[in-house]
Protein backbone atom coordinates (compact mmCIF):
# COMPACT_ATOMS: atom_id res chain seq x y z
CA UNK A 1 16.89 -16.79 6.93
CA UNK A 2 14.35 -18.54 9.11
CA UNK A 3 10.64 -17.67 9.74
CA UNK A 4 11.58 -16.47 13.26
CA UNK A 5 14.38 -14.14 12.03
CA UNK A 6 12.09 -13.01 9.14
CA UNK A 7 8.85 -12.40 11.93
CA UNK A 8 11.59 -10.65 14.20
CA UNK A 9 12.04 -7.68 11.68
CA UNK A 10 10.77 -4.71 12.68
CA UNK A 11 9.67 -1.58 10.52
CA UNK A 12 8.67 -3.26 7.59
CA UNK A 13 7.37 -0.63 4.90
CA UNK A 14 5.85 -1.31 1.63
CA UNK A 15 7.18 0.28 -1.70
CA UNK A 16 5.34 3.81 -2.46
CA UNK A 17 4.88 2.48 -5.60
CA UNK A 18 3.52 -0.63 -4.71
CA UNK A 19 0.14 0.09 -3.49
CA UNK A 20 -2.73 -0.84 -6.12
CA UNK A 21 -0.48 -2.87 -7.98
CA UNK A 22 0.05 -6.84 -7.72
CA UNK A 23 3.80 -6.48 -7.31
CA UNK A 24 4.63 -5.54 -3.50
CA UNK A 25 7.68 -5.35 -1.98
CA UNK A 26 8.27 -4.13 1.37
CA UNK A 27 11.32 -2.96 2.92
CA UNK A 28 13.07 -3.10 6.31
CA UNK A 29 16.50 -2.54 7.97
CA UNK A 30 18.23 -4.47 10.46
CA UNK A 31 20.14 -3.62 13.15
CA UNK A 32 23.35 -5.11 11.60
CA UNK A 33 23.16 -2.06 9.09
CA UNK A 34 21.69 -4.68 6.15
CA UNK A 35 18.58 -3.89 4.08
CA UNK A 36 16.18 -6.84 4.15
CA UNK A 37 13.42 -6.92 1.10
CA UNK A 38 10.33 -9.51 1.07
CA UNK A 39 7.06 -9.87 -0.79
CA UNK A 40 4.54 -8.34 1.13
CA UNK A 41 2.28 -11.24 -0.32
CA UNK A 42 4.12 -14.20 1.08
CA UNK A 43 5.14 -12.95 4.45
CA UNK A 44 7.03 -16.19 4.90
CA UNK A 45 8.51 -16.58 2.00
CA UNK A 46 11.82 -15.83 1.13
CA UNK A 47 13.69 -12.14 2.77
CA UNK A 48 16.75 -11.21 0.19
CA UNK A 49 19.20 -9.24 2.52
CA UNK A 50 21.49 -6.42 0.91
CA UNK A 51 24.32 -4.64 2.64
CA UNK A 52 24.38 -0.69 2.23
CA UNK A 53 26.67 -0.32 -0.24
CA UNK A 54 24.53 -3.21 -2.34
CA UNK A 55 21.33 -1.35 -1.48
CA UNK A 56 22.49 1.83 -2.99
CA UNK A 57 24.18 -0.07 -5.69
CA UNK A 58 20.63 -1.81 -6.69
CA UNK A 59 18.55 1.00 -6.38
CA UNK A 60 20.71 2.96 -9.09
CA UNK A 61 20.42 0.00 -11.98
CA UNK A 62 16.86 0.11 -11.15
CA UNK A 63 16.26 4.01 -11.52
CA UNK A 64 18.58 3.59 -14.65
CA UNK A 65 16.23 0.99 -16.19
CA UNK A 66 19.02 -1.95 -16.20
CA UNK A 67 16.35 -3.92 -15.13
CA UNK A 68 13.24 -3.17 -16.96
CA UNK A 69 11.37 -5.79 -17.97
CA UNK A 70 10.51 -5.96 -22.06
């Protein structure tokens, strides 16, 4: 995704559980019904882009722990 594509997002929001902590997210969704996720530290760095059904898919390993760090 290019810088202009990233800066043309609108409605970015940053994790709840991000704030105070060194590891920010923020989130956004497109109008093509995908879920775009940066790090609100390097606003032009890299955007990873989910579809809905990925989204959802993500978010439940996460809230199961799949991806917990040790």
């Amino acid at each position: 995704m290019s810088v202009a594509e990233n800066d043309s997002l609108r409605d970015w929001r940053k994790s709840s559980r991000s704030y105070g902590a060194a590891a920010c997210i923020e989130v956004a969704g497109s109008s093509c019904e995908h879920i775009k996720v940066r790090d609100s530290k390097n606003l032009q760095g890299p955007v990873l882009q989910f579809s809905q059904v990925g989204w959802t898919s993500f978010l439940r390993h996460v809230r199961s722990g799949k991806y917990t760090q040790n």
